[in-house]
Protein backbone atom coordinates (compact mmCIF):
# COMPACT_ATOMS: atom_id res chain seq x y z
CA UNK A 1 -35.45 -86.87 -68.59
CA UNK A 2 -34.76 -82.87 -69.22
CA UNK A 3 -34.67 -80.84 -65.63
CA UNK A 4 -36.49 -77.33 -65.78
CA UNK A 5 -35.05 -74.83 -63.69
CA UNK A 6 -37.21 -71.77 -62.69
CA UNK A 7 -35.83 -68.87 -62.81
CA UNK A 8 -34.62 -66.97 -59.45
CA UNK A 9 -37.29 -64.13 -58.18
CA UNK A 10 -36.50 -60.76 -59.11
CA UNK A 11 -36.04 -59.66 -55.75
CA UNK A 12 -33.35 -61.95 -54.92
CA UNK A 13 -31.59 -61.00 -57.91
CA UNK A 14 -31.72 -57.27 -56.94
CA UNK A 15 -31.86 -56.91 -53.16
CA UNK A 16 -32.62 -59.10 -50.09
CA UNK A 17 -34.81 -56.90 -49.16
CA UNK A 18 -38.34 -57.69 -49.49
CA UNK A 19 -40.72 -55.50 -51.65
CA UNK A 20 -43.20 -53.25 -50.09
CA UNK A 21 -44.60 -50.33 -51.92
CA UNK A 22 -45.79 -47.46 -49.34
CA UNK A 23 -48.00 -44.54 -50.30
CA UNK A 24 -45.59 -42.17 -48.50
CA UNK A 25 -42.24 -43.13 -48.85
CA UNK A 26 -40.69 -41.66 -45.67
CA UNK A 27 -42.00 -44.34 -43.48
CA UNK A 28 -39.51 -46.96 -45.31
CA UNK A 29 -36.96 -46.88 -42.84
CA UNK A 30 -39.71 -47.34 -39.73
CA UNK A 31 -41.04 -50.57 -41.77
CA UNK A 32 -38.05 -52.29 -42.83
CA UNK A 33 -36.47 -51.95 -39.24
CA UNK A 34 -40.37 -53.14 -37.98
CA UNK A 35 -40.11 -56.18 -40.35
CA UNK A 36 -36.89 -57.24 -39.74
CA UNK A 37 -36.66 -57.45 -36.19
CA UNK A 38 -39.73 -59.98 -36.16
CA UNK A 39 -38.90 -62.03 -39.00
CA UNK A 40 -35.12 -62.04 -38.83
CA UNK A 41 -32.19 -60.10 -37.44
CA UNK A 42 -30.62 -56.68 -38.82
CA UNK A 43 -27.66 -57.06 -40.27
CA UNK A 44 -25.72 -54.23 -41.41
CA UNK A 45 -25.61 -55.34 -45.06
CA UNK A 46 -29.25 -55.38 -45.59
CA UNK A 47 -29.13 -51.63 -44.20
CA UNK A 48 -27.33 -50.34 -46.91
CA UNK A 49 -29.84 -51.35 -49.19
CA UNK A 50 -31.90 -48.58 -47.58
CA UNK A 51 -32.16 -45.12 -49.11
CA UNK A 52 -29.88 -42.69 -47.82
CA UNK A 53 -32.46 -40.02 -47.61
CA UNK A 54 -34.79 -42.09 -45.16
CA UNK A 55 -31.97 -43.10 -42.76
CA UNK A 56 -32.61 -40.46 -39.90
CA UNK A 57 -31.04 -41.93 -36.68
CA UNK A 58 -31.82 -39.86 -33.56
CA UNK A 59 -28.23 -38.44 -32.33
CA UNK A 60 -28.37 -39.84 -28.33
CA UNK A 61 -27.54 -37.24 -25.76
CA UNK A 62 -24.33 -37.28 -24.59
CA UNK A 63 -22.94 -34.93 -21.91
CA UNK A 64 -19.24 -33.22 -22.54
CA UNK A 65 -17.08 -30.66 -20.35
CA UNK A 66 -16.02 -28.06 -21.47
CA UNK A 67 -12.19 -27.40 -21.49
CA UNK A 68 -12.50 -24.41 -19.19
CA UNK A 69 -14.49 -26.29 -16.88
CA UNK A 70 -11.60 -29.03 -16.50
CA UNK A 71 -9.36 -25.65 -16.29
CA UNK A 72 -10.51 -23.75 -13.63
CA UNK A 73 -9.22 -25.97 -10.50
CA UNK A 74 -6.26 -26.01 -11.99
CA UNK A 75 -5.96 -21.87 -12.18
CA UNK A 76 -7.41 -21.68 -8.54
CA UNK A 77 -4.52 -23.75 -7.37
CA UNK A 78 -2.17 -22.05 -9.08
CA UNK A 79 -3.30 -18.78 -8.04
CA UNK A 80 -3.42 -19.99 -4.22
CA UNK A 81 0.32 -21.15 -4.45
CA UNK A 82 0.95 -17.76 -5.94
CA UNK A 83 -0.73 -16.06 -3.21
CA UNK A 84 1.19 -17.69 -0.90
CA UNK A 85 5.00 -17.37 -2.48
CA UNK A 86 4.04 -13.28 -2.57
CA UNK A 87 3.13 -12.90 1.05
CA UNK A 88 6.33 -14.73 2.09
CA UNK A 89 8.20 -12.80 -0.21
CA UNK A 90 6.73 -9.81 1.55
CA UNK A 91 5.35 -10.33 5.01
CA UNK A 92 7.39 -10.90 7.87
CA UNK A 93 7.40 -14.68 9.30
CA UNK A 94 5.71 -13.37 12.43
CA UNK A 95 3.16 -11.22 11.19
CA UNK A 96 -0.23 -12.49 13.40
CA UNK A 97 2.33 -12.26 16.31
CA UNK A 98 3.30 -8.45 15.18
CA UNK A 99 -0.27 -7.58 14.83
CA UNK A 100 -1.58 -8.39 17.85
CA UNK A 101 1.18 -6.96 19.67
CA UNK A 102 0.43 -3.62 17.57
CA UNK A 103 -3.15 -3.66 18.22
CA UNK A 104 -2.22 -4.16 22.18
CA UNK A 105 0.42 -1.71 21.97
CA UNK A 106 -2.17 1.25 20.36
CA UNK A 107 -3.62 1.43 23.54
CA UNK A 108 -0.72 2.20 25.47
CA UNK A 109 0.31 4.79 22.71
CA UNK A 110 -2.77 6.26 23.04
CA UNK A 111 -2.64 6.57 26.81
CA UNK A 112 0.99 7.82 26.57
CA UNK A 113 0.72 10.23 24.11
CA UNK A 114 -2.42 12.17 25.72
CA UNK A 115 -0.14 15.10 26.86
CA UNK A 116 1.64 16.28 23.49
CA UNK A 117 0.70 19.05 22.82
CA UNK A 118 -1.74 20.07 19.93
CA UNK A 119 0.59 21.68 17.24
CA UNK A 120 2.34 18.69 17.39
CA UNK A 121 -0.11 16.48 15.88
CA UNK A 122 -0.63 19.35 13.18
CA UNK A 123 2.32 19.38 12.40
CA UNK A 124 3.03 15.94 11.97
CA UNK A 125 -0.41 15.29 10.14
CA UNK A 126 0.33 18.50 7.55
CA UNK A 127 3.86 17.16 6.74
CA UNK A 128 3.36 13.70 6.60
CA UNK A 129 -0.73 12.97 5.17
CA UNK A 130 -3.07 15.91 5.59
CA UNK A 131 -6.02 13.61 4.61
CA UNK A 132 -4.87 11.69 7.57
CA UNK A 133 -8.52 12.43 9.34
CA UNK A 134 -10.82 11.91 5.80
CA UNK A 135 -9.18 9.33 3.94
CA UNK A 136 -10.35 5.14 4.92
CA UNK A 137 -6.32 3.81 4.84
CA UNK A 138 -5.14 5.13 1.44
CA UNK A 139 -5.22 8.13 0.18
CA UNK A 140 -6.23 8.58 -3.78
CA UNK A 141 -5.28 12.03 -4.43
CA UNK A 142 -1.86 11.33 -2.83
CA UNK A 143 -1.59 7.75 -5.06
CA UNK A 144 -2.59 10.01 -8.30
CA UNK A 145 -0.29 12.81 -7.68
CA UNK A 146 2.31 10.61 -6.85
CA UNK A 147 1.29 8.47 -10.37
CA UNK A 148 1.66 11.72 -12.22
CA UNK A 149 4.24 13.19 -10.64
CA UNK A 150 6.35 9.83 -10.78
CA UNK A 151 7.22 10.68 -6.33
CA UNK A 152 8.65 14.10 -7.86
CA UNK A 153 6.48 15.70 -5.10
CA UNK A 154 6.64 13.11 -2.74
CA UNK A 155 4.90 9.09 -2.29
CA UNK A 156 1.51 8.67 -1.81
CA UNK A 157 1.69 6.89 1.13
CA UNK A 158 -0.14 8.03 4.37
CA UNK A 159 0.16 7.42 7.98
CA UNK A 160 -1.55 4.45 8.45
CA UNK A 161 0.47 2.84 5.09
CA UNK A 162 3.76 3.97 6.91
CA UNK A 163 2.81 2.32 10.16
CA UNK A 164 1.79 -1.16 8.23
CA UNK A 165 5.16 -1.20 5.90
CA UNK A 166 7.42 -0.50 9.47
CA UNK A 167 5.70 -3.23 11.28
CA UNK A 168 4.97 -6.37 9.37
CA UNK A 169 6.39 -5.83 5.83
CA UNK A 170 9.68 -6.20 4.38
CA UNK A 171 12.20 -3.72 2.85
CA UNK A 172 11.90 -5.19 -0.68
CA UNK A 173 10.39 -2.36 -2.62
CA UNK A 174 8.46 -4.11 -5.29
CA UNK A 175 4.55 -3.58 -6.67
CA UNK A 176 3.24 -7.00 -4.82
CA UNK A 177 4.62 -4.95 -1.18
CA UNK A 178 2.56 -1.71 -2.21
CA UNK A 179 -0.61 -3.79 -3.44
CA UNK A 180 -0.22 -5.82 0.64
CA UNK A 181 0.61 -2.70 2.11
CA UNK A 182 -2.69 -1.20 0.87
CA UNK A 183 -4.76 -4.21 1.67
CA UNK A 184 -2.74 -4.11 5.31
CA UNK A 185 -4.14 -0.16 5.28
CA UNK A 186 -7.50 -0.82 4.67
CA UNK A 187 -7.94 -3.93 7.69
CA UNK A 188 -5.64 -1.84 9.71
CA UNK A 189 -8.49 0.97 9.70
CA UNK A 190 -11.37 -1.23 10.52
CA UNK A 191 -9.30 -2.44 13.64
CA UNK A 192 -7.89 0.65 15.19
CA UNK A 193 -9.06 4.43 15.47
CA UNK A 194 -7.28 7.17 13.94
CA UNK A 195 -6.13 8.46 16.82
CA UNK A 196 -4.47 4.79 17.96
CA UNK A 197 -3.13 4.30 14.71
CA UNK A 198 -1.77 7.98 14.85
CA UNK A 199 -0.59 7.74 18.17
CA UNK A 200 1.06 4.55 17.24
CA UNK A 201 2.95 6.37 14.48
CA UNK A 202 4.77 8.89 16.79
CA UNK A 203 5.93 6.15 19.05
CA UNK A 204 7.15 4.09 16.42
CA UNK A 205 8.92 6.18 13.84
CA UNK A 206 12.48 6.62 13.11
CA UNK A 207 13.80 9.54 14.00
CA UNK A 208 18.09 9.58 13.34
CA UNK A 209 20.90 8.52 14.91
CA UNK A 210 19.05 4.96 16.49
CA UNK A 211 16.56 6.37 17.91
CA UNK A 212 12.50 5.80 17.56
CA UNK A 213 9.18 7.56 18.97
CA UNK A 214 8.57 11.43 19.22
CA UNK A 215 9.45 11.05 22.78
CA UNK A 216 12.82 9.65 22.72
CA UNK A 217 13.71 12.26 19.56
CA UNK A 218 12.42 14.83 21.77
CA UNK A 219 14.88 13.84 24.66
CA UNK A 220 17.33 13.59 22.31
CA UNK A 221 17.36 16.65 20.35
CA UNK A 222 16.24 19.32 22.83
CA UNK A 223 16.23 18.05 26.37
CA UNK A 224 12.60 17.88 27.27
CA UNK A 225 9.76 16.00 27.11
CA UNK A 226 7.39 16.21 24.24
CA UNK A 227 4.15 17.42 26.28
CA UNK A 228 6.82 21.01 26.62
CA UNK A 229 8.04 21.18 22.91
CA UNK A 230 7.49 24.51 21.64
CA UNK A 231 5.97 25.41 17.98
CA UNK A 232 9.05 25.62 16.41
CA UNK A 233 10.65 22.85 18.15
CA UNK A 234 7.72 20.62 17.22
CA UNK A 235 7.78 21.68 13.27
CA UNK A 236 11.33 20.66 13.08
CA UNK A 237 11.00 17.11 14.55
CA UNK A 238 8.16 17.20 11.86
CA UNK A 239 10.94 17.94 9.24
CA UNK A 240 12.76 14.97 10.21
CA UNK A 241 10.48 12.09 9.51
CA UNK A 242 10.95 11.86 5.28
CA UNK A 243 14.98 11.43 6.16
CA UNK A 244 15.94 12.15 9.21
CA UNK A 245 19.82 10.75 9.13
CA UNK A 246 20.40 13.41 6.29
CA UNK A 247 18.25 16.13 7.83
CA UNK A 248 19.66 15.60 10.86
CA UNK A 249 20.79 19.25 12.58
CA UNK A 250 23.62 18.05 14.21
CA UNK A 251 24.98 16.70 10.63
CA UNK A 252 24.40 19.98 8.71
CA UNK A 253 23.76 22.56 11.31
CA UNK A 254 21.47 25.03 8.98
CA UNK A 255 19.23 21.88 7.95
CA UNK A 256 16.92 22.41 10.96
CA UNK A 257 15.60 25.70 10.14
CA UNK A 258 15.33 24.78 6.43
CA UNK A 259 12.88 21.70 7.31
CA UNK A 260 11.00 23.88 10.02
CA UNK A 261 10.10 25.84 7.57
CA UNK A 262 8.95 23.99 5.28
CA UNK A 263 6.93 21.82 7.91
CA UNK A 264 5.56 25.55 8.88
CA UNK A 265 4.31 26.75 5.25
CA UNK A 266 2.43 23.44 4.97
CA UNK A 267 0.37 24.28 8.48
CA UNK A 268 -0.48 27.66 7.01
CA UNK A 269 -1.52 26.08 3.36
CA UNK A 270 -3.95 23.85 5.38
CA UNK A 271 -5.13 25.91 7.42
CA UNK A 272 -3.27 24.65 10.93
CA UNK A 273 -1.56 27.79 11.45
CA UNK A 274 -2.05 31.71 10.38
CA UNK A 275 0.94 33.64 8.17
CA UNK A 276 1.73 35.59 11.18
CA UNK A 277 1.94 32.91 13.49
CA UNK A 278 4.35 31.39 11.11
CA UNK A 279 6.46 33.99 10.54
CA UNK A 280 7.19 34.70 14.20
CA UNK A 281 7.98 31.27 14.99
CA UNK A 282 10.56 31.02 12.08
CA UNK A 283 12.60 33.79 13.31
CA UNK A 284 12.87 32.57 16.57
CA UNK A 285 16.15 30.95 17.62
CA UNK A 286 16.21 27.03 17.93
CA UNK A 287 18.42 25.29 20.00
CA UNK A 288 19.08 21.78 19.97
CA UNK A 289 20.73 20.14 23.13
CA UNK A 290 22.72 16.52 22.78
CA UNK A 291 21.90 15.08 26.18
CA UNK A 292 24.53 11.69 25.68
CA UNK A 293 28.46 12.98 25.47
CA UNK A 294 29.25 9.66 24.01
CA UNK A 295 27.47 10.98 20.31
CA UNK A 296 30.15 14.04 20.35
CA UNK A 297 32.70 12.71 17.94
CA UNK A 298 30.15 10.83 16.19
CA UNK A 299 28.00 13.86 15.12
CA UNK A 300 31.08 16.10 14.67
CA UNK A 301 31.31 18.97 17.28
CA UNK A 302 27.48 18.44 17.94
CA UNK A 303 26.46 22.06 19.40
CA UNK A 304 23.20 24.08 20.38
CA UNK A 305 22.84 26.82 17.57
CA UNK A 306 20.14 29.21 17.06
CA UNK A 307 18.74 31.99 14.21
CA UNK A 308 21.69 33.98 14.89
CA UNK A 309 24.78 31.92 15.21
CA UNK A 310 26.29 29.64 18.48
CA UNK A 311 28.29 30.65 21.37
CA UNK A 312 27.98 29.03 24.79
CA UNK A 313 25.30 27.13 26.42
CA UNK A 314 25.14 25.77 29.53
CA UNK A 315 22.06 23.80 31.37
CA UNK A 316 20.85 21.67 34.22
CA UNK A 317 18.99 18.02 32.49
CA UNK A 318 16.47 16.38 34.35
CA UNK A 319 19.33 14.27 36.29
CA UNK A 320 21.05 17.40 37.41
CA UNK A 321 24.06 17.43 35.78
CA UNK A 322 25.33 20.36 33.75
CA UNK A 323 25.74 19.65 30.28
CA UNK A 324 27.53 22.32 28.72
CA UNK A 325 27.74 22.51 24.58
CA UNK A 326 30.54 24.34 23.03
CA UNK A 327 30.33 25.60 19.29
CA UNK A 328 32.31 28.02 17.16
CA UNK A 329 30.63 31.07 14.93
CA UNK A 330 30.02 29.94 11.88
CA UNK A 331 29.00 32.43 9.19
CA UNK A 332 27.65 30.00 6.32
CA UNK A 333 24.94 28.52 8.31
CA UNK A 334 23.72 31.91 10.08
CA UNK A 335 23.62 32.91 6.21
CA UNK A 336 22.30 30.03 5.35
CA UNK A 337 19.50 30.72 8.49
CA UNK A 338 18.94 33.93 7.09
CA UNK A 339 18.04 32.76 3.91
CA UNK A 340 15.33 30.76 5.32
CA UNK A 341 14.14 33.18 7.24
CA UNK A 342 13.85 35.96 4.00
CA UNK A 343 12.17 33.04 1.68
CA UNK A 344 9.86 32.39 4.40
CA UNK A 345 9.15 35.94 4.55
CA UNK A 346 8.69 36.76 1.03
CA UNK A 347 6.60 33.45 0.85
CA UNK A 348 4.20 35.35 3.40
CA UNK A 349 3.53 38.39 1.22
CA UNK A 350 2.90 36.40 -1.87
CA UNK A 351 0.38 33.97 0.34
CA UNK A 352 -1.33 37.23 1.33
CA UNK A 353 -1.66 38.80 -1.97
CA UNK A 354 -3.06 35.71 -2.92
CA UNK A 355 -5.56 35.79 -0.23
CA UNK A 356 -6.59 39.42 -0.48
């Protein structure tokens, strides 16, 4: 008895996948995956029998970060830490401490400093920042000049910068103590008036040989209180404030007159003083008074001089005793004086031809 085998079905020799013709072909992949999951399950061998041109999977949505995102903490953090190793490399460990005491100690400054006298403040002001009144904490023109300049003609600094770098910053002079300083300026301005922060200033400022504050350079140097200094008297404490250890009068005796002048062609440029005015005061003689024996070695044969040369000068201080200041004639500082006093003069005439 002979067996007959059939033969196998062309579709099992060919592909598992059963035979469907479809009018438009694209809608293959939707039927096989539609006849499949009800007759039997998908298996990935079967889908390769698909054509690759219908297989269009929809991409699901999935949500990344971007790198920066994931950054950004990280830089804050950094940045805060950084923050904070600058201001203790700069600010003083006390600083809320110092500026509350400043803020409480404007007042009194103000109060105290009612009766100086009104050249004094021009003088100061056209010396030191004569913007001083205009300018919110910093001054731009002064930063620019002193930018282009490279501090050939001076710092751009003002007042209210010198007060904030005296009281709560550090010596260290590095860009991250100008930047604070500034900053310091700008708060310090919002806080206090000008005439506080001004006011402030004089009390506070360093004036030679240990000793601080308009008032106690005025004692020092001439004998009197500041609400009697004199024109002249007043430009040359003026002079003192950029250096005053080397400017010092008693350390080089013609130095005095040299900075007064200077401090007086600055009033005139800015209109705080007329030529005249100027020229009077610059010839007139100056005499400078040490009021504590004790500095007499120190400040080598410390001695009132004046315009013309020194002699002998005797006078009754405010504790009535006679202080009497000896000094020898000294022909290279009354030429020295004179000098002064003939620049000054021809810097008058060329002033008024400029004006006329």
């Amino acid at each position: 008895m002979s067996l007959v085998v059939a033969p196998p079905h062309r579709s099992m020799i060919h592909c598992k996948t059963p035979k469907f013709r479809f009018k438009n072909p694209q809608n293959l992949f939707g039927k096989t995956l539609t006849f499949y999951s009800l007759k039997s399950p998908i298996h990935f061998n079967s889908l390769l029998c698909l054509p690759v041109n219908s297989v269009r999977p929809e991409s699901p949505s999935i949500q990344t970060h971007h790198p920066i995102q994931e950054l950004l903490p990280l830089l804050a953090f950094s940045l805060t830490l950084l923050c904070f190793r600058l201001l203790s490399n700069v600010l003083l460990p006390d600083f809320a401490l110092r500026w509350q005491s400043l803020v409480a100690f404007s007042r009194e400054a103000e109060a105290r400093t009612k009766s100086y006298p009104k050249h004094l403040w021009e003088a100061i002001v056209a010396y030191e920042d004569r913007r001083f009144f205009t300018h919110f904490g910093i001054d731009p023109v002064g930063i620019g000049r002193a930018v282009l300049s490279l501090s050939a003609r001076g710092g751009g600094s003002t007042i209210t910068q010198q007060l904030v770098k005296n009281t709560f910053l550090k010596n260290e002079r590095t860009f991250w103590r100008k930047i604070l300083e500034m900053v310091l300026a700008l708060a310090l301005e919002r806080t206090m008036s000008k005439q506080r922060i001004l006011s402030s200033y004089v009390c506070k400022i360093y004036l030679g040989h240990g000793i601080n504050g308009i008032e106690s350079a005025s004692k020092f140097y001439f004998g009197k209180h500041p609400s009697q200094l004199s024109l002249a008297e007043s430009a040359m404490l003026a002079g003192l404030i950029p250096a005053p250890e080397h400017r010092s009068p008693l350390r080089d005796r013609s130095s005095g007159k040299t900075y007064q002048a200077r401090v007086l062609k600055r009033m005139v440029k800015f209109g705080f003083l007329d030529i005249k005015m100027a020229l009077l005061t610059v010839r007139q003689p100056l005499y400078v008074r040490l009021r504590r024996p004790e500095h007499a070695d120190e400040l080598s044969d410390a001695s009132s001089f004046s315009e013309l040369g020194v002699g002998l000068k005797s006078k009754v201080n405010e504790e009535g005793t006679e202080s009497t200041l000896k000094g020898t004639w000294d022909w290279e500082r009354e030429s020295k004086i004179r000098e002064v006093c003939e620049e000054m003069e021809r810097w008058a005439m060329k002033a008024e031809l400029r004006s006329s």
